[in-house]
Protein backbone atom coordinates (compact mmCIF):
# COMPACT_ATOMS: atom_id res chain seq x y z
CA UNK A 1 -15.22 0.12 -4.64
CA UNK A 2 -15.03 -2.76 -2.72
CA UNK A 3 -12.37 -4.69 -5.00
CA UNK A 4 -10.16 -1.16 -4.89
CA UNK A 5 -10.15 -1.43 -1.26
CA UNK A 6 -9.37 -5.07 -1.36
CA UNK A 7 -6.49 -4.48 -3.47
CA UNK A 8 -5.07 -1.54 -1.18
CA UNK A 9 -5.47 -4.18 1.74
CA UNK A 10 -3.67 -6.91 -0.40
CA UNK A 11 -0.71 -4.09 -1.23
CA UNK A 12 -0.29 -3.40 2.38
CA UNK A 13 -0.12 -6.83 3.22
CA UNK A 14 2.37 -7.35 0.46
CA UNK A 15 4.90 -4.67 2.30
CA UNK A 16 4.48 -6.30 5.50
CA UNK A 17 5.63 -9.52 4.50
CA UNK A 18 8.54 -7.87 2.80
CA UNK A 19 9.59 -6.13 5.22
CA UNK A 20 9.33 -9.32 7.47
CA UNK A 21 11.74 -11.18 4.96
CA UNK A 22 13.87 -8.14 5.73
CA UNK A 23 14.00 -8.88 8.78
CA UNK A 24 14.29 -12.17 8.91
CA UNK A 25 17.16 -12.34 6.25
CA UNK A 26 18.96 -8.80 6.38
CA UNK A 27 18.64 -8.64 2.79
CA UNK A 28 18.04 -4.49 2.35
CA UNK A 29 16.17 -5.30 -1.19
CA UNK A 30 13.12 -6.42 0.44
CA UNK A 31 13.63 -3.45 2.50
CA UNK A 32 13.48 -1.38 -0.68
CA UNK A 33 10.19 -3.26 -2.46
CA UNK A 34 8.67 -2.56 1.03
CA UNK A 35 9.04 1.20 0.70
CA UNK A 36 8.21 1.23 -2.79
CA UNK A 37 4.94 -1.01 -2.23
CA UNK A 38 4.32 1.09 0.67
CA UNK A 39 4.51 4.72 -1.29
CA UNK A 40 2.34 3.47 -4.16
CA UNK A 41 -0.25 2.16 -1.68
CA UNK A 42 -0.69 5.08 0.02
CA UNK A 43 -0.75 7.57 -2.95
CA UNK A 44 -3.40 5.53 -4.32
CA UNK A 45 -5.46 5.03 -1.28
CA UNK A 46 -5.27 9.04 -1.00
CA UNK A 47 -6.50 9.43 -4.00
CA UNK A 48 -9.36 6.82 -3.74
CA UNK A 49 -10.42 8.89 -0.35
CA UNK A 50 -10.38 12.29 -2.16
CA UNK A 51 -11.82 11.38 -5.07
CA UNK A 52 -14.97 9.96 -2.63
CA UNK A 53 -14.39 13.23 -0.48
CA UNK A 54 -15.09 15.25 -3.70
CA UNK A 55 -18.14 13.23 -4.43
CA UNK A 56 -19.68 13.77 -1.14
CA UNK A 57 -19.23 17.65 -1.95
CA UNK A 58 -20.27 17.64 -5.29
């Protein structure tokens, strides 16, 4: 659990900085890894908090 969480940290992190090199170069394909880091991060961080929602239930 720990290393999942780690690695949705390190994937968050990864956007950031590509969306900084967007910013700091104008190129629109970090832009584009940025969203596309950022959407896979977050549906797997959703599912790693319901599927330890669904164990508290169960």
């Amino acid at each position: 659990m720990l290393l999942f969480r780690f690695l949705i940290l390190l994937c968050l992190l990864g956007s950031a900085v590509s969306f900084a090199l967007y910013v700091g170069t104008g190129n629109p394909r970090y832009k584009d890894w940025g969203w596309k880091v950022l959407k896979w991060t977050l549906l797997a961080a959703f599912c790693f908090f319901t599927v330890l929602i669904l164990e508290r239930v169960a």
